[in-house]
N, C-alpha and C. Protein backbone atom coordinates (compact mmCIF):
# COMPACT_ATOMS: atom_id res chain seq x y z
N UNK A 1 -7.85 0.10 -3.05
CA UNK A 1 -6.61 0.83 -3.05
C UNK A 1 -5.71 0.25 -4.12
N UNK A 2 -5.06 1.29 -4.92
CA UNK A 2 -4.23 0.40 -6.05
C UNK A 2 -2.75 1.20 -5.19
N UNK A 3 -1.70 0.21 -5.24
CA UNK A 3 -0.66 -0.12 -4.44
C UNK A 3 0.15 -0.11 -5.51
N UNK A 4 1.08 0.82 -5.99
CA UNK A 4 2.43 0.39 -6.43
C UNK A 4 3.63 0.67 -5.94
N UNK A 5 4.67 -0.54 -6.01
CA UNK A 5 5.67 -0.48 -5.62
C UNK A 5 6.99 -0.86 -6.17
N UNK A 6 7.95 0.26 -5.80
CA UNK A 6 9.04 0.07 -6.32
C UNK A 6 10.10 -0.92 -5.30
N UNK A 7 10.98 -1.80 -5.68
CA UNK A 7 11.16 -2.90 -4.67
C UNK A 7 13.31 -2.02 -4.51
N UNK A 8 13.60 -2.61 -3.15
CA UNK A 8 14.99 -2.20 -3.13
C UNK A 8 15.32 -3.57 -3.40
N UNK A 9 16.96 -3.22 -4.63
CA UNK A 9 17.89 -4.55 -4.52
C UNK A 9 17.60 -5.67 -3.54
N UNK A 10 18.17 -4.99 -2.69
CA UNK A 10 18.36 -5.89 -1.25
C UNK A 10 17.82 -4.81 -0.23
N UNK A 11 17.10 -5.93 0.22
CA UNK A 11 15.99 -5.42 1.58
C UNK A 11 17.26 -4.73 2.97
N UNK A 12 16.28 -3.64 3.07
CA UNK A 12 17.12 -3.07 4.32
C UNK A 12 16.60 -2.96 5.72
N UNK A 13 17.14 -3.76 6.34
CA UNK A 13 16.12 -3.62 7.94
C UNK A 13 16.79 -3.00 9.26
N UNK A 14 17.95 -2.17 8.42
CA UNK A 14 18.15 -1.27 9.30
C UNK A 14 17.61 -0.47 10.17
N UNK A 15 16.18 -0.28 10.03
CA UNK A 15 15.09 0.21 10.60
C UNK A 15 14.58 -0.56 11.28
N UNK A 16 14.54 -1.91 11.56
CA UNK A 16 13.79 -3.00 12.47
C UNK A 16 14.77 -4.09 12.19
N UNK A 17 15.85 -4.74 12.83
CA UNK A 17 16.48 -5.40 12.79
C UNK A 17 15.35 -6.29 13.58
N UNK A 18 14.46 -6.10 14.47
CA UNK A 18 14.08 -7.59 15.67
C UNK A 18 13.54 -8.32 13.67
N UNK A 19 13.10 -7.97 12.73
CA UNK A 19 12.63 -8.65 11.59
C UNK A 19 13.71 -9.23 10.90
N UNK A 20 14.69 -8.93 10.83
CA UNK A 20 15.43 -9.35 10.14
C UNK A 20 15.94 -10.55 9.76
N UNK A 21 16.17 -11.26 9.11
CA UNK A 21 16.07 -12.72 8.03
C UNK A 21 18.27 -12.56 8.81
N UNK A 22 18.46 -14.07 9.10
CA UNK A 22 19.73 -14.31 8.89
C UNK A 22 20.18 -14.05 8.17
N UNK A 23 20.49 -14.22 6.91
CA UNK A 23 21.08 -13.67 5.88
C UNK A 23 20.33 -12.85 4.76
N UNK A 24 21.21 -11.74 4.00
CA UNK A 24 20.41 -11.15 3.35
C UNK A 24 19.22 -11.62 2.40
N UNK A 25 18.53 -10.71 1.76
CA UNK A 25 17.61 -11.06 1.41
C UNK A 25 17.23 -9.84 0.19
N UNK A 26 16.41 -10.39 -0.88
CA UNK A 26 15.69 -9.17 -2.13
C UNK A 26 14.92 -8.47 -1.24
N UNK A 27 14.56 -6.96 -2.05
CA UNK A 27 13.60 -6.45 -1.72
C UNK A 27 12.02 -7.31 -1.99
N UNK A 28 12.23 -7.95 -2.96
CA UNK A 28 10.97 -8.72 -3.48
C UNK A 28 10.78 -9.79 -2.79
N UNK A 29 12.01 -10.50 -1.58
CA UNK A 29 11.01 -11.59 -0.69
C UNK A 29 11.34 -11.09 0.39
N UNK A 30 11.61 -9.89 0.57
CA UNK A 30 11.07 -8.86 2.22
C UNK A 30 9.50 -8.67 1.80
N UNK A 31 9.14 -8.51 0.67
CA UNK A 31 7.88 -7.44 0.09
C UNK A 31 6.96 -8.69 0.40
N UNK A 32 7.78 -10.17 -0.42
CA UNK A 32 6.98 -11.12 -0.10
C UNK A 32 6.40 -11.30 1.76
N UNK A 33 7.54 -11.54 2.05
CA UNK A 33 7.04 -11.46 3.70
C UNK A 33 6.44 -10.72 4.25
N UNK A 34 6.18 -9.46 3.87
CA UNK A 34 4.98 -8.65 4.16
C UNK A 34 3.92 -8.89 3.73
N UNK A 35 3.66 -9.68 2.78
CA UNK A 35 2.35 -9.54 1.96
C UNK A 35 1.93 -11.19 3.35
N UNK A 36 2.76 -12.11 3.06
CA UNK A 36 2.42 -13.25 3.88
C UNK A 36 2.00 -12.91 5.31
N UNK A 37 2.52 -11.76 5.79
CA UNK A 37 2.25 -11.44 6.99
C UNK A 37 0.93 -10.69 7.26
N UNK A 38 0.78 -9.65 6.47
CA UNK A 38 -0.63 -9.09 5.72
C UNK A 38 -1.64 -9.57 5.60
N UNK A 39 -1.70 -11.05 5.22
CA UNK A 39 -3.11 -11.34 4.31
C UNK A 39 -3.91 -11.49 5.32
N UNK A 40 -3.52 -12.48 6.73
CA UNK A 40 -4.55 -12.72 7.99
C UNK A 40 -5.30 -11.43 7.97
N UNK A 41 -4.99 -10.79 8.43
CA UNK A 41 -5.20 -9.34 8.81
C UNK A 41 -6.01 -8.53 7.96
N UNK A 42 -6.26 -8.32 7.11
CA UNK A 42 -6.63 -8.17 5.87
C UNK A 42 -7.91 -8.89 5.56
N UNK A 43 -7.30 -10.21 5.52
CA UNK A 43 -8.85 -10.72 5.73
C UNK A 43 -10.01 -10.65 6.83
N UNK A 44 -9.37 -11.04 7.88
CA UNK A 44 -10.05 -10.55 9.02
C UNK A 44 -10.55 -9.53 9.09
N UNK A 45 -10.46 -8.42 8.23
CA UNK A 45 -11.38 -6.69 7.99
C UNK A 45 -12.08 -6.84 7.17
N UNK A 46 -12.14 -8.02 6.71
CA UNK A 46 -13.26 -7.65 5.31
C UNK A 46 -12.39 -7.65 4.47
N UNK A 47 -11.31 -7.47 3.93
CA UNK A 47 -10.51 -7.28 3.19
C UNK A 47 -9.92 -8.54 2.35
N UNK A 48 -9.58 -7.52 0.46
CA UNK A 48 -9.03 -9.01 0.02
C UNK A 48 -7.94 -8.09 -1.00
N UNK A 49 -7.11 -9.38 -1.49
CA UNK A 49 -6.43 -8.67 -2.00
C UNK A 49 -6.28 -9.06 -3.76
N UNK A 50 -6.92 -8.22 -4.34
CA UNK A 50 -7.90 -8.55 -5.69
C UNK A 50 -6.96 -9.06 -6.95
N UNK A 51 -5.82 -8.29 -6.92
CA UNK A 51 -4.65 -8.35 -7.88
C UNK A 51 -3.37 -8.54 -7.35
N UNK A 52 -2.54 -9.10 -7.59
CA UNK A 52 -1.42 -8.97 -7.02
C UNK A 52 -0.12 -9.33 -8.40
N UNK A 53 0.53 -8.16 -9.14
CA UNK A 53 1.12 -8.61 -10.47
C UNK A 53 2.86 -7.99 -10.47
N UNK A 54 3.57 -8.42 -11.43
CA UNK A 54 4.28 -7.65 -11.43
C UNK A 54 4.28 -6.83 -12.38
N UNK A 55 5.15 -5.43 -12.13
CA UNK A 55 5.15 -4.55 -13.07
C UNK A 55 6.10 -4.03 -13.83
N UNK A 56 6.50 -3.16 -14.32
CA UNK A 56 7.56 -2.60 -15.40
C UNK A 56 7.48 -1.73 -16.14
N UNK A 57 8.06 -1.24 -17.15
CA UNK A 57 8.01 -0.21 -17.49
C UNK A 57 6.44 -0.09 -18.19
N UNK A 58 5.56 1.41 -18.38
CA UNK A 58 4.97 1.69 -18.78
C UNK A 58 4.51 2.00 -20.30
N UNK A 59 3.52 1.56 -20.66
CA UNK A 59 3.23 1.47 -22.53
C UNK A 59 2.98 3.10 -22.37
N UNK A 60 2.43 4.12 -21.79
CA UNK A 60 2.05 5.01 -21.82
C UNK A 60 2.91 5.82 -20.60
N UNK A 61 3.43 6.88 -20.82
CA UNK A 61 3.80 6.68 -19.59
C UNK A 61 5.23 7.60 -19.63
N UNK A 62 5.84 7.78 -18.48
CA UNK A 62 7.15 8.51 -18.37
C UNK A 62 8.11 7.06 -18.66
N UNK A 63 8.93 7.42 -19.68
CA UNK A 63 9.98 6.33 -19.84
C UNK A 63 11.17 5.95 -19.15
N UNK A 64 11.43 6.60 -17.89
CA UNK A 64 12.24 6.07 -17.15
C UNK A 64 11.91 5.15 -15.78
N UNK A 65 10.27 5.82 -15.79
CA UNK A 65 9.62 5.42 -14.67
C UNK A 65 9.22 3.84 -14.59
N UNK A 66 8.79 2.63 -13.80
CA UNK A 66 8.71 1.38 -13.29
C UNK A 66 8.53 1.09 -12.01
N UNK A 67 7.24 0.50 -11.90
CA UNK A 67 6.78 -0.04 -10.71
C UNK A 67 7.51 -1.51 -10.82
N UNK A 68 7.59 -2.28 -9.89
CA UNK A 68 7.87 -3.43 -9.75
C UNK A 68 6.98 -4.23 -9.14
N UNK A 69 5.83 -3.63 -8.55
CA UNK A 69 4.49 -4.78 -7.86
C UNK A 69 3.57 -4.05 -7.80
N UNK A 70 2.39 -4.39 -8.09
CA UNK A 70 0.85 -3.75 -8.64
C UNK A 70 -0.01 -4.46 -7.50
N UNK A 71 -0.55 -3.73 -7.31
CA UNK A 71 -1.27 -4.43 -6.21
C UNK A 71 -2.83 -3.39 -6.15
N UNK A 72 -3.68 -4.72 -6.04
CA UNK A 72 -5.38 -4.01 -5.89
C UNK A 72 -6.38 -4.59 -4.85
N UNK A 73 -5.93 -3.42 -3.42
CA UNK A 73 -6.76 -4.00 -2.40
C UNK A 73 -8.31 -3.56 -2.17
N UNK A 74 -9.08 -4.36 -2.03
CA UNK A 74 -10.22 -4.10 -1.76
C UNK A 74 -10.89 -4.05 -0.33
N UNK A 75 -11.23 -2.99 0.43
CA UNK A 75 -11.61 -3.18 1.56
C UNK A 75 -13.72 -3.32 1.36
N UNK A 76 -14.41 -3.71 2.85
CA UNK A 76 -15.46 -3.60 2.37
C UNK A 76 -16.06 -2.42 2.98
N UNK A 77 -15.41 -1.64 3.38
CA UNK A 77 -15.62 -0.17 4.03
C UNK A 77 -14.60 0.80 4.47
N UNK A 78 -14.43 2.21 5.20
CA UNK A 78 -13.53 2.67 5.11
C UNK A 78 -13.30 2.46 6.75
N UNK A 79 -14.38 1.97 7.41
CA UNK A 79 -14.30 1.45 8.71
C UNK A 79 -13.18 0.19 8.80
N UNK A 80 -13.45 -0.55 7.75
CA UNK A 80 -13.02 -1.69 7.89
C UNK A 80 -11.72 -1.73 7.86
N UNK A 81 -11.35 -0.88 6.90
CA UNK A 81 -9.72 -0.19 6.34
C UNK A 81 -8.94 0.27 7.21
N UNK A 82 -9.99 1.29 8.28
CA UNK A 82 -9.58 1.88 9.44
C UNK A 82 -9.16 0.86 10.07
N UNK A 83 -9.71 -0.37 10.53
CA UNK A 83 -9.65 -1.61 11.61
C UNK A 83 -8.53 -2.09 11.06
N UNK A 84 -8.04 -2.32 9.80
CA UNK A 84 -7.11 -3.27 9.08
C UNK A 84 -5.60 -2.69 9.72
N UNK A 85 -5.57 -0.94 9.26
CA UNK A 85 -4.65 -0.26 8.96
C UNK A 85 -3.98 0.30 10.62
N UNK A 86 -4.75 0.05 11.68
CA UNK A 86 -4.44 0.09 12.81
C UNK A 86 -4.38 -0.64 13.79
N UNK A 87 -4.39 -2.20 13.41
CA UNK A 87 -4.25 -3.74 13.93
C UNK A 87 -2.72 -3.08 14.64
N UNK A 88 -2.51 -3.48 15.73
CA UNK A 88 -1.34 -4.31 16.15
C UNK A 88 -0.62 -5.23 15.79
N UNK A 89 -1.26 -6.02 15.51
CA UNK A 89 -0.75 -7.27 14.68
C UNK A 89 -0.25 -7.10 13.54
N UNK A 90 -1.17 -6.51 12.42
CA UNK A 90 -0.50 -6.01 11.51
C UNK A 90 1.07 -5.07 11.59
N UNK A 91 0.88 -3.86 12.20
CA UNK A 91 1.60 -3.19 12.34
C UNK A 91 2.94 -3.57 12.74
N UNK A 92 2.93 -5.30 13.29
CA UNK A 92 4.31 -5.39 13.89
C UNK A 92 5.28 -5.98 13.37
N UNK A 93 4.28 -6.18 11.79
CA UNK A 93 5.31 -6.79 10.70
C UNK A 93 5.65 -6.10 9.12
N UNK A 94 4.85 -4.70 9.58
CA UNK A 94 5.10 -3.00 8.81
C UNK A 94 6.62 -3.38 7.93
N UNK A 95 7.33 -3.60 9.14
CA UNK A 95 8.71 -3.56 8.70
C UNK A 95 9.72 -3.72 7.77
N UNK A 96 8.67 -5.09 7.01
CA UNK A 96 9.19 -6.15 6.38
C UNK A 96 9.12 -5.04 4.92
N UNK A 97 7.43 -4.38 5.02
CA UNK A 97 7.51 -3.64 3.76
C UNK A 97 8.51 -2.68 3.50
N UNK A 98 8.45 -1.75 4.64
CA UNK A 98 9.87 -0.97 4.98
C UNK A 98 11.07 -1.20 4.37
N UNK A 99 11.68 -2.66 5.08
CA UNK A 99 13.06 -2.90 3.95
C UNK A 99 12.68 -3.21 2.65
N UNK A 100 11.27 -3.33 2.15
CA UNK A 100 11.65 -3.78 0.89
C UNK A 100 11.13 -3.04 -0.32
N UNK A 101 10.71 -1.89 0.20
CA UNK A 101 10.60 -0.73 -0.87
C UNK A 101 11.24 0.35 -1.11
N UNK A 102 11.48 0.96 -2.46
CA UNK A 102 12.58 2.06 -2.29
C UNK A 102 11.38 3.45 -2.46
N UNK A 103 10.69 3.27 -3.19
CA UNK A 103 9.09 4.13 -3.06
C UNK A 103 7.54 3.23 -3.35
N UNK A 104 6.72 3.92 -3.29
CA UNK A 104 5.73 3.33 -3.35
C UNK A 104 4.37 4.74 -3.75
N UNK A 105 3.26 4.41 -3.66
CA UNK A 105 2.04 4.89 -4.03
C UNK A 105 1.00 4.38 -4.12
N UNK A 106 -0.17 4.75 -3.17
CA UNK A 106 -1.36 4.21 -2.46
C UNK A 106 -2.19 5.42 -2.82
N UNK A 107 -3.45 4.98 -4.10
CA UNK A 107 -4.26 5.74 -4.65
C UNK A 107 -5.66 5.21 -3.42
N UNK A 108 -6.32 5.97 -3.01
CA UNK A 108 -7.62 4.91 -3.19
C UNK A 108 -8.51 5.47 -3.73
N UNK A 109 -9.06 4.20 -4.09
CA UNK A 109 -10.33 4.12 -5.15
C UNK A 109 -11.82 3.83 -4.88
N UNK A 110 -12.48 4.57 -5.41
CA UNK A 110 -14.21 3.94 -5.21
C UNK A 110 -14.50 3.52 -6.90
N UNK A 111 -15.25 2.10 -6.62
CA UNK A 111 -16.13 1.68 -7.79
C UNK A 111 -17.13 2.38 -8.45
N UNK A 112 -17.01 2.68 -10.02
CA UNK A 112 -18.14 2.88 -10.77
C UNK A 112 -18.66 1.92 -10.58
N UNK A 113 -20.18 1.81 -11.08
CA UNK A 113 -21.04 0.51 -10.40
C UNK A 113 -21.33 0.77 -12.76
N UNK A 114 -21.79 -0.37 -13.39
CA UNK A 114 -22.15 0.05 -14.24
C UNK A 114 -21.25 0.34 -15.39
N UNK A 115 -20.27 0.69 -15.32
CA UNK A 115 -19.03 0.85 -16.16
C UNK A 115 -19.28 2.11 -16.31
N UNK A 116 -20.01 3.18 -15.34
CA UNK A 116 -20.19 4.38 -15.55
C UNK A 116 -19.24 5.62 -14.87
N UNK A 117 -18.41 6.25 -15.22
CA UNK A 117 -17.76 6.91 -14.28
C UNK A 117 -18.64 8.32 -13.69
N UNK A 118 -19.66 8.49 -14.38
CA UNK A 118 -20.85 9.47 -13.55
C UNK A 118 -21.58 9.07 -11.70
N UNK A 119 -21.32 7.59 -11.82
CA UNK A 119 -22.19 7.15 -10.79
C UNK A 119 -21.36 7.01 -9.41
N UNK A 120 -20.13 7.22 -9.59
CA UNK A 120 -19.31 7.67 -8.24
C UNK A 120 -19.43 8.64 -7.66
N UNK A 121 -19.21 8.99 -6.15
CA UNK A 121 -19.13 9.96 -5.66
C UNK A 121 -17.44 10.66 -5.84
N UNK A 122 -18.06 11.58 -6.78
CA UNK A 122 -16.12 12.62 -6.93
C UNK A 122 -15.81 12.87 -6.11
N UNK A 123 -15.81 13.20 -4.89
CA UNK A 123 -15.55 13.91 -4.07
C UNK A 123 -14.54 12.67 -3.31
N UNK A 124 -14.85 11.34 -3.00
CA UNK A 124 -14.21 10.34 -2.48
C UNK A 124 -13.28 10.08 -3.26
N UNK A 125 -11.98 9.62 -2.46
CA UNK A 125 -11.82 9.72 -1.46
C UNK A 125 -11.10 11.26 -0.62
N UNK A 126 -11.21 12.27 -1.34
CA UNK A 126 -10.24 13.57 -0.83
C UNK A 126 -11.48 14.20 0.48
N UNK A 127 -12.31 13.87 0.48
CA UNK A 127 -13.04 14.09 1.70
C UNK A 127 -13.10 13.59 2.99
N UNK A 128 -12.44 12.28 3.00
CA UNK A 128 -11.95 11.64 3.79
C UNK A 128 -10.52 11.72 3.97
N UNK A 129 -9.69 12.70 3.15
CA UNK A 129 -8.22 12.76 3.63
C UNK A 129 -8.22 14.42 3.42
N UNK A 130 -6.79 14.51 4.78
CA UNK A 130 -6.90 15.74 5.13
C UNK A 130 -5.50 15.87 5.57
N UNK A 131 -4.71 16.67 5.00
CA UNK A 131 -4.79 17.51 4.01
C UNK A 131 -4.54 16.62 3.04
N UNK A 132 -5.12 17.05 1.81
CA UNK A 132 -4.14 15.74 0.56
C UNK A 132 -2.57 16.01 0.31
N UNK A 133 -1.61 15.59 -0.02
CA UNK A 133 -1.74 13.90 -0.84
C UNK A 133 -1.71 13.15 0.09
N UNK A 134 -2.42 11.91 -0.30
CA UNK A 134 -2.28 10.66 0.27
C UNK A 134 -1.41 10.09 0.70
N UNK A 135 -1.06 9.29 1.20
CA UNK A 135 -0.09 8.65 1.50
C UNK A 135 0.88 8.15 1.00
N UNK A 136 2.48 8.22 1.25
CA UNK A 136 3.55 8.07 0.48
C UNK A 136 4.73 7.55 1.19
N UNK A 137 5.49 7.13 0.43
CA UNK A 137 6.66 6.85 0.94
C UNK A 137 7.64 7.64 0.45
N UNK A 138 8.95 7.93 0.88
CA UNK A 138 10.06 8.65 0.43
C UNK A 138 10.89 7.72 -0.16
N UNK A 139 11.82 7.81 -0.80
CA UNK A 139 13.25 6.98 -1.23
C UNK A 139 13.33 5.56 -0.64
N UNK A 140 14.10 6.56 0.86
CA UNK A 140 14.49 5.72 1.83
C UNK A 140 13.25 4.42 2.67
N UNK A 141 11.77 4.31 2.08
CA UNK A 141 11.19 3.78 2.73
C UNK A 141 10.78 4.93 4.01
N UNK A 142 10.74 5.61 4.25
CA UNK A 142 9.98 6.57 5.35
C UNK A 142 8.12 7.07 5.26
N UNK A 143 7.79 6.94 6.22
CA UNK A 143 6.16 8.08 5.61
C UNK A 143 6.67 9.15 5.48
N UNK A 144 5.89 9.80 4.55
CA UNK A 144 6.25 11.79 4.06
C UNK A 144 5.05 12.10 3.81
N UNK A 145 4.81 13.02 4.33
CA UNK A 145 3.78 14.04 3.75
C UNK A 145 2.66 13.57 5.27
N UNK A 146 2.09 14.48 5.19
CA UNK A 146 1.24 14.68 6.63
C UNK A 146 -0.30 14.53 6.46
N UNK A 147 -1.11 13.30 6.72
CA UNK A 147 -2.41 12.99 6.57
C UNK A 147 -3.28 12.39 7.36
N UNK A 148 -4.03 12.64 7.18
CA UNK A 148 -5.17 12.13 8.19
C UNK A 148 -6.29 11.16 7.11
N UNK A 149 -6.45 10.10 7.39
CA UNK A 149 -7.70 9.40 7.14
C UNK A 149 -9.00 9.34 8.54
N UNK A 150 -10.11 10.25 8.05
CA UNK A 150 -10.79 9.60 8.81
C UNK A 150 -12.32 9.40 8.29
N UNK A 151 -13.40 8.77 9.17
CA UNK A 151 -14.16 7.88 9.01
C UNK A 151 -15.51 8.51 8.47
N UNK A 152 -15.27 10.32 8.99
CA UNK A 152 -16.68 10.86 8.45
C UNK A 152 -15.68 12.12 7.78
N UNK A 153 -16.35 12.28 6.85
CA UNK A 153 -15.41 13.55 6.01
C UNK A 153 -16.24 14.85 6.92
N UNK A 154 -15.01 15.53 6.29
CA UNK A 154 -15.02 16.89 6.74
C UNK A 154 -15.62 17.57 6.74
């Protein structure tokens, strides 16, 4: 999954105060505290987290547009992703990402094996999501848009 994110000023946890840090805090060490909270979890699925950079404006690209954190997760199945992405545990520190993004964007990806882009299956991952687009965030940090991941395509 390639992960980008746009970070808020200052983290807002108006949405989950039980998370909330005594005094304020960046969007970039709310984002941090999610990622710290994340990785157990993550690993424990099989999961790693391959890249983790910052970002900025684009060489190619719309010129107003800027990610602020790049991120490249690797799961080792879509089972596993499933297990990761519906932890409890995980989920009860969601929050942290919440205050600390103002949008975001979660592609996922399958490997060419080979440096070949023939040897993928095209069809993955939109066969496994229903309806598309994928998953998103709004402005405000909210989910938008209505999707289903599941384990055997359609």
């Amino acid at each position: 999954m390639l992960n980008l994110v746009r970070l808020k000023e200052t983290a807002d946890y108006s949405k989950n105060p039980e998370l909330a840090p005594e005094n304020p805090i960046s969007g970039r060490e709310a984002f941090q505290k999610y990622i710290d909270h994340t990785m157990p979890f993550l690993k424990e699925t099989g999961g790693e987290l391959s890249l983790l950079g910052n970002g900025g404006r684009f060489f190619i690209g719309p010129e107003d547009e800027q990610w602020d954190v790049v991120m490249l997760v690797q799961q080792s199945s879509l089972a596993s992703f499933m297990a990761f992405a519906s932890n409890t545990g995980y989920l009860a520190g969601l929050g942290h990402r919440t205050a600390a993004i103002s949008d975001s964007r979660l592609l996922p990806i399958v490997e060419c094996k080979d440096h070949n882009v023939t040897s993928a299956d095209e069809s993955f991952p939109d066969k496994y999501l229903s309806p598309p687009p994928a998953h998103q965030y709004s402005p405000d940090g909210e989910q938008s848009g209505n999707y289903r991941i599941s384990d055997k395509p359609e």
